[in-house]
PDB file of N, CA and C in Angstrom:
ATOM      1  N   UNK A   1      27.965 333.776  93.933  1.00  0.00           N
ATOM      2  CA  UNK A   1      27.664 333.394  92.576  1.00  0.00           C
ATOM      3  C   UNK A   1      28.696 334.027  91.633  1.00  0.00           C
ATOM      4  N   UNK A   2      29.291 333.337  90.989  1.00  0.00           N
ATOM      5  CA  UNK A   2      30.463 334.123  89.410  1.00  0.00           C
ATOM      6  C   UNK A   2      29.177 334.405  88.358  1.00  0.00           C
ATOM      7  N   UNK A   3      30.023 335.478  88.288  1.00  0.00           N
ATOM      8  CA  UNK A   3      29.005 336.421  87.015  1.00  0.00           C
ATOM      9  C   UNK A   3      29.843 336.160  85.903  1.00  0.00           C
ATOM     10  N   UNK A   4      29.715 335.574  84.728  1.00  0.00           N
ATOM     11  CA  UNK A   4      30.413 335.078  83.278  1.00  0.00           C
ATOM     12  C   UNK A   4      29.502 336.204  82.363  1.00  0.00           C
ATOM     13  N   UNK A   5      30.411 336.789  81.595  1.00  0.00           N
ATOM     14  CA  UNK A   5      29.969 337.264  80.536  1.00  0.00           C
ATOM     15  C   UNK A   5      30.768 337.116  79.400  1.00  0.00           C
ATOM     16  N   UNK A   6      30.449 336.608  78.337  1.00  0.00           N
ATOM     17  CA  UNK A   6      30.537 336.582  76.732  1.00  0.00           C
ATOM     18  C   UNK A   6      30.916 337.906  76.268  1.00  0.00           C
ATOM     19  N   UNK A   7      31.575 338.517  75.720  1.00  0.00           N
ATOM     20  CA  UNK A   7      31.256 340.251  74.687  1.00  0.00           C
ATOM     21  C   UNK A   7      32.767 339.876  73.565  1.00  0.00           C
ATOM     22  N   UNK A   8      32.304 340.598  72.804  1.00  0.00           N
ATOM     23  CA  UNK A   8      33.253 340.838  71.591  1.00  0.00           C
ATOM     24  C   UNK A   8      34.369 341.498  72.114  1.00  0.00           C
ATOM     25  N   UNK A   9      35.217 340.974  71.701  1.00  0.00           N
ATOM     26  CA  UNK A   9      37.037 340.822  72.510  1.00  0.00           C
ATOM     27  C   UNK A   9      37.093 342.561  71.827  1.00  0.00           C
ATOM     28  N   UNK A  10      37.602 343.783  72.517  1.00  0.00           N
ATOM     29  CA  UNK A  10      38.476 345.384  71.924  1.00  0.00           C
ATOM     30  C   UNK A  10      39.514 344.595  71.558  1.00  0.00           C
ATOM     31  N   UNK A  11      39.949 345.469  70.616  1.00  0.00           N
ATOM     32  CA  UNK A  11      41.218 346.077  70.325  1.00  0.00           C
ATOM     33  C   UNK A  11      42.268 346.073  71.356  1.00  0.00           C
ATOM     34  N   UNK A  12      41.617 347.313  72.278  1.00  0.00           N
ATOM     35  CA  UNK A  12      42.612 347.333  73.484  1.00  0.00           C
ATOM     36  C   UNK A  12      42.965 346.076  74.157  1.00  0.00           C
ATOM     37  N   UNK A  13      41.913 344.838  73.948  1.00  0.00           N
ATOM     38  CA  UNK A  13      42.289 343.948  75.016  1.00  0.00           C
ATOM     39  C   UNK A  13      43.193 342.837  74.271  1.00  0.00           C
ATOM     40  N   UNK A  14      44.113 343.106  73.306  1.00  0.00           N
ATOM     41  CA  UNK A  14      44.199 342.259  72.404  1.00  0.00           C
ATOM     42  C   UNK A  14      45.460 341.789  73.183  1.00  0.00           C
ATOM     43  N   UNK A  15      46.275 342.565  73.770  1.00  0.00           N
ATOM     44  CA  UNK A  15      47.467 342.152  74.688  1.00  0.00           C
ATOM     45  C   UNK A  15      47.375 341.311  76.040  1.00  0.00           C
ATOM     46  N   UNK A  16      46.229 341.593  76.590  1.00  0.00           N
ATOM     47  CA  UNK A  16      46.023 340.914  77.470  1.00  0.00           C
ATOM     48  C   UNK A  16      45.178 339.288  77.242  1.00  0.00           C
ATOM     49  N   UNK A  17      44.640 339.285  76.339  1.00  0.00           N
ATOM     50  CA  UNK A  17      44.299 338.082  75.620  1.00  0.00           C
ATOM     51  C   UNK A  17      45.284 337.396  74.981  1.00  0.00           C
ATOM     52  N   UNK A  18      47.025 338.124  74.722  1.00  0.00           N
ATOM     53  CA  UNK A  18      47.839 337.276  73.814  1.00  0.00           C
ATOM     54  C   UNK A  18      48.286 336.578  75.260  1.00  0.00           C
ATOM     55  N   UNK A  19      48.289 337.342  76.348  1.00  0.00           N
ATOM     56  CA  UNK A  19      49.289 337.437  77.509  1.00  0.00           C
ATOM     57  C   UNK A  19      48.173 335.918  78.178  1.00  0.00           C
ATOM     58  N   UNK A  20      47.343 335.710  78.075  1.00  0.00           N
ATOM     59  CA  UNK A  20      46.219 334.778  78.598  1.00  0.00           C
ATOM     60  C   UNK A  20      46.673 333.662  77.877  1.00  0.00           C
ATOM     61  N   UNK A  21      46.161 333.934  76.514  1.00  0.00           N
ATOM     62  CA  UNK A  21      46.757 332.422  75.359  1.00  0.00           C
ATOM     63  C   UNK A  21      48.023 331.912  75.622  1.00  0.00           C
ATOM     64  N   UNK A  22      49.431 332.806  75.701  1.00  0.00           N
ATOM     65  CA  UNK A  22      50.272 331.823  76.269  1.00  0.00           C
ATOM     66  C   UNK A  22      50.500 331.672  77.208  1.00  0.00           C
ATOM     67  N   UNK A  23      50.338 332.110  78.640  1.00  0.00           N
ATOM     68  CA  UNK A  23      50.276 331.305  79.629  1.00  0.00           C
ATOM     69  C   UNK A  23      49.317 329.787  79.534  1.00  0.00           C
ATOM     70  N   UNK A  24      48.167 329.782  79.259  1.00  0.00           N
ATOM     71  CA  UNK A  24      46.776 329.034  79.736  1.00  0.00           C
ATOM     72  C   UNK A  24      47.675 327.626  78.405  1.00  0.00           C
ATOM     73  N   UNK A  25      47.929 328.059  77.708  1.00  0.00           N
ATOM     74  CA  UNK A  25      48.120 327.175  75.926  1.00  0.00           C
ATOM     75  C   UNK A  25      49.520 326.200  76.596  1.00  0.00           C
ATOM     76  N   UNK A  26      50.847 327.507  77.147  1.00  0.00           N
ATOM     77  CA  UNK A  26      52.081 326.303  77.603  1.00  0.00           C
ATOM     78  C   UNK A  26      51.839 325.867  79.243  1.00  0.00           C
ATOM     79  N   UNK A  27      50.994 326.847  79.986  1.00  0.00           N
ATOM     80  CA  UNK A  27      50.492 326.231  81.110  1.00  0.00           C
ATOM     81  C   UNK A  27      50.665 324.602  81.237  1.00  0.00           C
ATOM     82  N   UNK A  28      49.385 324.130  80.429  1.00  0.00           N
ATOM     83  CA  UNK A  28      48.665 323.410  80.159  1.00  0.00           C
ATOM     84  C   UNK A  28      49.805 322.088  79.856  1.00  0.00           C
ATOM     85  N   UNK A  29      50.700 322.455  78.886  1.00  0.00           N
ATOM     86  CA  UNK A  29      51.558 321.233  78.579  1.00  0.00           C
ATOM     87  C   UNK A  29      53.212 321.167  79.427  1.00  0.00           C
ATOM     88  N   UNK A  30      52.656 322.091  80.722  1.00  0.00           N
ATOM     89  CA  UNK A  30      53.724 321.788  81.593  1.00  0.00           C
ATOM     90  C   UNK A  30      55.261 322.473  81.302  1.00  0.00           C
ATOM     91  N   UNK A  31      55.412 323.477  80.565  1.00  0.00           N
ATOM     92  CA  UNK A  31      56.357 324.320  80.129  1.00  0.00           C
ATOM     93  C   UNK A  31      56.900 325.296  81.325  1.00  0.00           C
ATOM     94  N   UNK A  32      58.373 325.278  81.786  1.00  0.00           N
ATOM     95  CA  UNK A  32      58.636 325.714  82.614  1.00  0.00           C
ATOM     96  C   UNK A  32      58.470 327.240  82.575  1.00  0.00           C
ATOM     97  N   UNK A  33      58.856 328.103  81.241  1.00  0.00           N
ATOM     98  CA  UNK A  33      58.920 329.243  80.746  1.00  0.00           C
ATOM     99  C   UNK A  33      57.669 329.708  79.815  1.00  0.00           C
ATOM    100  N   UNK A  34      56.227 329.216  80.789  1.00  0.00           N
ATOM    101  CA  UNK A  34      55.488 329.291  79.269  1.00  0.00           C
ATOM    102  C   UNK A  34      55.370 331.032  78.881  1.00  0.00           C
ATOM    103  N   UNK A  35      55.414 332.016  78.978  1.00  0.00           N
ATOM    104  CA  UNK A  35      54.971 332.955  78.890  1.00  0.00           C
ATOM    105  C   UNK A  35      56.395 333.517  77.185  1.00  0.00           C
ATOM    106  N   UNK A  36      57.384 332.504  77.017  1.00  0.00           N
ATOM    107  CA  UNK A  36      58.275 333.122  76.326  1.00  0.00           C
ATOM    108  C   UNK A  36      58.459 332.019  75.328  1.00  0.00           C
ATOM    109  N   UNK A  37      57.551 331.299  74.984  1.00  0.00           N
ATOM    110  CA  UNK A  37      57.284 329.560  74.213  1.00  0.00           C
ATOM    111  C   UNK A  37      57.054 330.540  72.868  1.00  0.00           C
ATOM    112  N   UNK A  38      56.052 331.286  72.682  1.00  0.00           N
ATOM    113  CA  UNK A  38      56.040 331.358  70.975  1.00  0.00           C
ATOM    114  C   UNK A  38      56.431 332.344  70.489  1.00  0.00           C
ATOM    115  N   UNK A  39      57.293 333.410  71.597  1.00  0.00           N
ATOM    116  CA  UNK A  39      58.075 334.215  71.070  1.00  0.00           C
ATOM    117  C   UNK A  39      57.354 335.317  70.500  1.00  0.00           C
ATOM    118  N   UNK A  40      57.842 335.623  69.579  1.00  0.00           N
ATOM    119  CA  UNK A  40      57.124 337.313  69.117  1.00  0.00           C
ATOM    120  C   UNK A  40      56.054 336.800  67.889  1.00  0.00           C
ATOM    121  N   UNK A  41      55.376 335.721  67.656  1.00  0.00           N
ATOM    122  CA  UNK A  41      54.348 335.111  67.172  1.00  0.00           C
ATOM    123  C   UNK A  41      53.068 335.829  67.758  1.00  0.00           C
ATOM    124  N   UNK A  42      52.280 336.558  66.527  1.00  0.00           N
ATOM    125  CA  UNK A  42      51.106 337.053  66.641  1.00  0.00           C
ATOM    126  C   UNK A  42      50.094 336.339  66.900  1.00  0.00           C
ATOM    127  N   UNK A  43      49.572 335.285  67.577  1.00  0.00           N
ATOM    128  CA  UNK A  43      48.511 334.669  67.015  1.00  0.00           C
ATOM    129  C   UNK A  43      47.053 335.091  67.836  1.00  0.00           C
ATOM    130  N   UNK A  44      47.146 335.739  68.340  1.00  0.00           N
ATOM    131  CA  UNK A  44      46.057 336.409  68.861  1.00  0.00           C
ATOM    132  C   UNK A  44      45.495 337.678  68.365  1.00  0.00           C
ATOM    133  N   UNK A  45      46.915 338.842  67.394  1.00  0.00           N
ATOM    134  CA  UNK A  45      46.541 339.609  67.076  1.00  0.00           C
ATOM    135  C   UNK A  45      46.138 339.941  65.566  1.00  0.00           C
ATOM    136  N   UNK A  46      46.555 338.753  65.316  1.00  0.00           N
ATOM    137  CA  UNK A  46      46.357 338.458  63.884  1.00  0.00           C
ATOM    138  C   UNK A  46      44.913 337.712  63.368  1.00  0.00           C
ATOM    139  N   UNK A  47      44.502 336.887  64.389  1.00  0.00           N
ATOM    140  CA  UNK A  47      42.915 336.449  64.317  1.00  0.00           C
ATOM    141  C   UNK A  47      42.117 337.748  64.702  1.00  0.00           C
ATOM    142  N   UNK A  48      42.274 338.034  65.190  1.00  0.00           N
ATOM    143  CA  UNK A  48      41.348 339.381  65.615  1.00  0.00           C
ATOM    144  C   UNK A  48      41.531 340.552  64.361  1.00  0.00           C
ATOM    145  N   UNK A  49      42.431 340.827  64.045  1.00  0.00           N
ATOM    146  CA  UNK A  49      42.620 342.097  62.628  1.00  0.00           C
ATOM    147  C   UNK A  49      41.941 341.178  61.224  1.00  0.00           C
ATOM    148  N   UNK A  50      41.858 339.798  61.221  1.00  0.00           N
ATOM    149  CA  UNK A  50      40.978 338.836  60.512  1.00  0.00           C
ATOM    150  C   UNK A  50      39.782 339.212  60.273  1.00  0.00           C
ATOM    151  N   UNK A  51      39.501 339.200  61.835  1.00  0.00           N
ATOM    152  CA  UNK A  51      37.998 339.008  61.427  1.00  0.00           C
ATOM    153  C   UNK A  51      37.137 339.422  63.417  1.00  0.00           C
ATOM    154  N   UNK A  52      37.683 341.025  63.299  1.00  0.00           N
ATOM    155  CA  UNK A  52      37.101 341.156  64.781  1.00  0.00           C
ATOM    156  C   UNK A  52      35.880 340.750  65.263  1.00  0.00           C
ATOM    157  N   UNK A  53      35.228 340.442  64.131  1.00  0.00           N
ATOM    158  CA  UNK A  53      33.739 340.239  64.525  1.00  0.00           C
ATOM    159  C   UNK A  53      33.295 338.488  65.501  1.00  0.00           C
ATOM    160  N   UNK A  54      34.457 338.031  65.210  1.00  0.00           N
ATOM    161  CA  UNK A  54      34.668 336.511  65.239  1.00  0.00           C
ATOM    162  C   UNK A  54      35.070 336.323  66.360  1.00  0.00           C
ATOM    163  N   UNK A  55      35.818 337.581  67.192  1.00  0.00           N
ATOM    164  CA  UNK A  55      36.250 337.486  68.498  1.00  0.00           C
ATOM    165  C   UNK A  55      35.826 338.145  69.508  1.00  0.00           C
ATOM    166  N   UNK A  56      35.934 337.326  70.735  1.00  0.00           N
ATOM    167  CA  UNK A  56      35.335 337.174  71.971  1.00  0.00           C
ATOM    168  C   UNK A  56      36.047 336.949  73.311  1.00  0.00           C
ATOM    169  N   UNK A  57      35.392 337.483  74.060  1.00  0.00           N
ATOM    170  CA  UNK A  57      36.271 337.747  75.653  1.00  0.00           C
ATOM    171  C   UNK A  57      35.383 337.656  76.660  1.00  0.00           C
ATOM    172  N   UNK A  58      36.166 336.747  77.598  1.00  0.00           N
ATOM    173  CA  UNK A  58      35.223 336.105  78.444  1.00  0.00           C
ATOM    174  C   UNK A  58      35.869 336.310  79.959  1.00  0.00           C
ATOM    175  N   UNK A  59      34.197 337.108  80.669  1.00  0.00           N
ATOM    176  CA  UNK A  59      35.002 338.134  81.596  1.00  0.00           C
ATOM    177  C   UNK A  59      33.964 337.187  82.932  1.00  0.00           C
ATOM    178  N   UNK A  60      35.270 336.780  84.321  1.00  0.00           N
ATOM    179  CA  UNK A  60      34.682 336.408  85.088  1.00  0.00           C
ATOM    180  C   UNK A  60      34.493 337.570  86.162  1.00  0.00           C
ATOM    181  N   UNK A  61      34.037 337.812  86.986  1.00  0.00           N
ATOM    182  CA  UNK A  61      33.283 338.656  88.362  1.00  0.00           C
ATOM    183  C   UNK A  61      34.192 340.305  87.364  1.00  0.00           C
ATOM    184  N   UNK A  62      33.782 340.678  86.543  1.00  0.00           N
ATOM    185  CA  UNK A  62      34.380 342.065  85.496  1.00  0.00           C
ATOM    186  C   UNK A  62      35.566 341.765  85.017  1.00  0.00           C
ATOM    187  N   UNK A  63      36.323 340.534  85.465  1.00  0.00           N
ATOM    188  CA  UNK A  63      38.051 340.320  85.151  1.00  0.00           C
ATOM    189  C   UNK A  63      37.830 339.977  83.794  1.00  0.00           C
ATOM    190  N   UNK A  64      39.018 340.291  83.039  1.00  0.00           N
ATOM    191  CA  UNK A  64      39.031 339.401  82.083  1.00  0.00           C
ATOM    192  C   UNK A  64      39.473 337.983  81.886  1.00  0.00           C
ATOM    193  N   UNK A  65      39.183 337.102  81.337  1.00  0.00           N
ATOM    194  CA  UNK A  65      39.553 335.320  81.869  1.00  0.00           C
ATOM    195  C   UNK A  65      40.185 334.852  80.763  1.00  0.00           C
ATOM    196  N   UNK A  66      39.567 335.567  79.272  1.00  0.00           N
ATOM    197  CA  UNK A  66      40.187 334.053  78.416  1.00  0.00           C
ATOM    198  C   UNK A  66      39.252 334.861  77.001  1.00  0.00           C
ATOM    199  N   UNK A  67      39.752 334.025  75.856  1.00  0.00           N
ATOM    200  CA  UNK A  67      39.285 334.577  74.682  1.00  0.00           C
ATOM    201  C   UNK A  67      38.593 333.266  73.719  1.00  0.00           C
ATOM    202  N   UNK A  68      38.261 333.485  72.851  1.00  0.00           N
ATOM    203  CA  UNK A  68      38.056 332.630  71.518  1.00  0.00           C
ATOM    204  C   UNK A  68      37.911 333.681  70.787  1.00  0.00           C
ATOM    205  N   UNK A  69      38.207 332.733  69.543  1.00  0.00           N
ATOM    206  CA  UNK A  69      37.973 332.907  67.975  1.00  0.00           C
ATOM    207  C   UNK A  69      37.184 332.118  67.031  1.00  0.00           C
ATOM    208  N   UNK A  70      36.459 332.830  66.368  1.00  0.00           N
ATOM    209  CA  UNK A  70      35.873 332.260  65.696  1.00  0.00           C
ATOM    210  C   UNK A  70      35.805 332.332  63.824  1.00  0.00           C
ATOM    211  N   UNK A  71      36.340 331.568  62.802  1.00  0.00           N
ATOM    212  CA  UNK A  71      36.115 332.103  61.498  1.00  0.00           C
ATOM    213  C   UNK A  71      35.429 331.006  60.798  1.00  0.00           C
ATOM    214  N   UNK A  72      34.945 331.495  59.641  1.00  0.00           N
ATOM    215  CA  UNK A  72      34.422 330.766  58.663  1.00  0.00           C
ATOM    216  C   UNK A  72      35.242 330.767  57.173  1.00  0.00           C
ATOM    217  N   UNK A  73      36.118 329.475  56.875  1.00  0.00           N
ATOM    218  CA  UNK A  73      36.622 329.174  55.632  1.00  0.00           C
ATOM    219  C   UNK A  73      36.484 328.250  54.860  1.00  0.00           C
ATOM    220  N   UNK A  74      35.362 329.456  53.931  1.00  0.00           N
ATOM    221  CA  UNK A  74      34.402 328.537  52.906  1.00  0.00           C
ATOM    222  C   UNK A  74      33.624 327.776  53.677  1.00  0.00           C
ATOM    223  N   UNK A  75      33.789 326.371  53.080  1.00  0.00           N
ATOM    224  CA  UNK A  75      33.135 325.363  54.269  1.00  0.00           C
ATOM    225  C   UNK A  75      33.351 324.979  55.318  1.00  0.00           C
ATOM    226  N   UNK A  76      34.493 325.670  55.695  1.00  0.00           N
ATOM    227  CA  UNK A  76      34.919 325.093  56.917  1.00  0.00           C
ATOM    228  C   UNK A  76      34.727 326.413  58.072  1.00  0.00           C
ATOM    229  N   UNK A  77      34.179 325.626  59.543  1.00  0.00           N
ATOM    230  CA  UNK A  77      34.458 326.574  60.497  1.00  0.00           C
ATOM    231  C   UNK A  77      34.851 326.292  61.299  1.00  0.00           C
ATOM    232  N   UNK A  78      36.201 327.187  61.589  1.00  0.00           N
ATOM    233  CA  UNK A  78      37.156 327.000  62.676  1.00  0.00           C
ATOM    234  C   UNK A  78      37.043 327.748  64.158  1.00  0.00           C
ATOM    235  N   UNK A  79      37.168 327.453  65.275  1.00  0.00           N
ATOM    236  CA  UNK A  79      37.121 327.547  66.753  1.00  0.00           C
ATOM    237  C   UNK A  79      38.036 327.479  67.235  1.00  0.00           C
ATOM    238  N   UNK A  80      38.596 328.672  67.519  1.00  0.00           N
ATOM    239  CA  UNK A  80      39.723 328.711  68.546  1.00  0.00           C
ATOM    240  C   UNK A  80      40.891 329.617  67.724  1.00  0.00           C
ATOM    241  N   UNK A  81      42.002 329.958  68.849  1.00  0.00           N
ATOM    242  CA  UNK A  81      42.264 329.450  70.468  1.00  0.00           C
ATOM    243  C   UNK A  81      41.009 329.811  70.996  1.00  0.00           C
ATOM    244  N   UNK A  82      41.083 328.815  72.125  1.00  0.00           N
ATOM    245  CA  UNK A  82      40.232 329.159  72.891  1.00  0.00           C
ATOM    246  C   UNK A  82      41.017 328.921  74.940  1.00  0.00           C
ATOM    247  N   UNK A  83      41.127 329.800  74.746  1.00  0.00           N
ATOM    248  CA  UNK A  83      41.920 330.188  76.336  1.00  0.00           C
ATOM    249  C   UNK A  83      41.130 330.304  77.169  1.00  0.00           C
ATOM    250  N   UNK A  84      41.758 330.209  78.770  1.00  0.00           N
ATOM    251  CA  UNK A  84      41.467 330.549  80.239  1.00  0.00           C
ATOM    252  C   UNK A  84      42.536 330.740  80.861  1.00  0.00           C
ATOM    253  N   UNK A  85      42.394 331.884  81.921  1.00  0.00           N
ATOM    254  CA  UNK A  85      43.050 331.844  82.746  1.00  0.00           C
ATOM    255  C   UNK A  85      43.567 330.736  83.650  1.00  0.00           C
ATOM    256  N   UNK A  86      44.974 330.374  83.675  1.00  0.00           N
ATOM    257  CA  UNK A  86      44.777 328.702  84.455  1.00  0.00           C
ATOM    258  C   UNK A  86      44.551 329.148  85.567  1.00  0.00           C
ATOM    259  N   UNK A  87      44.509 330.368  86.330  1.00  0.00           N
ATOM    260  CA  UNK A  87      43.985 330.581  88.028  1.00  0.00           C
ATOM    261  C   UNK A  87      42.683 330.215  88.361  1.00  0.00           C
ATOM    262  N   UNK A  88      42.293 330.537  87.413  1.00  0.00           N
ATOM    263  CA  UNK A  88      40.336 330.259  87.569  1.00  0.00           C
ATOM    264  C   UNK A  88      39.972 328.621  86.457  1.00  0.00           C
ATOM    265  N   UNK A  89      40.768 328.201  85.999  1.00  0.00           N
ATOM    266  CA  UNK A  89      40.090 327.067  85.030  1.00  0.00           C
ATOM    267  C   UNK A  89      39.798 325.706  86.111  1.00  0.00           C
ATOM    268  N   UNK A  90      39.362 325.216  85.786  1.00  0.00           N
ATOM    269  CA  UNK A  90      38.450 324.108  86.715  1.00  0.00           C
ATOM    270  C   UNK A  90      39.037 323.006  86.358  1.00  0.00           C
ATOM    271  N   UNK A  91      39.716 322.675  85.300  1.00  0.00           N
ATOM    272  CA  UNK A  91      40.685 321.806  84.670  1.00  0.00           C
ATOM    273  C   UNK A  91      41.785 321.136  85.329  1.00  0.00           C
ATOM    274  N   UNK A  92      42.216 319.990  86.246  1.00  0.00           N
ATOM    275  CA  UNK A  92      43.620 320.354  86.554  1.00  0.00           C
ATOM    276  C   UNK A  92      44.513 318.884  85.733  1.00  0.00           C
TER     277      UNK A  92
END
């Protein structure tokens, strides 16, 4: 049985969640080099210093797998990134 757990993304894990988003993000659209696609672009650590409360880490058998974000602007509420590890995603 995989044990999934939900918890509010640390601080500490904020590197390994950027390191998740771009693999899983240029994975995905077939990028030979994805790990070096957005360059020194924060976008994982910058949603999280936002609004840590909004972020989340999603841990398969204790690993860590993948993140989201979550904010609210004004009326609008936004979702995402929302990453996986492509080793474990069910997606192909």
């Amino acid at each position: 049985m995989t044990d999934i757990l939900i918890r509010p993304l640390r601080e500490s894990e904020i590197s390994k969640a950027d390191h998740i988003f771009r693999l899983a993000s240029r994975t995905f659209i077939g990028l030979q080099y994805p790990l070096t696609f957005y360059g020194d672009a924060g976008f994982i650590r910058t949603r999280f210093m936002a609004n840590p409360s909004g972020s989340f880490a999603a841990e398969v058998n204790g690993e860590h797998a993948g993140s989201n974000f979550v904010a609210n602007w004004g009326s609008v509420g936004i979702f995402g990134p929302l990453t996986i590890r492509p080793d474990i995603s069910t997606r192909s």
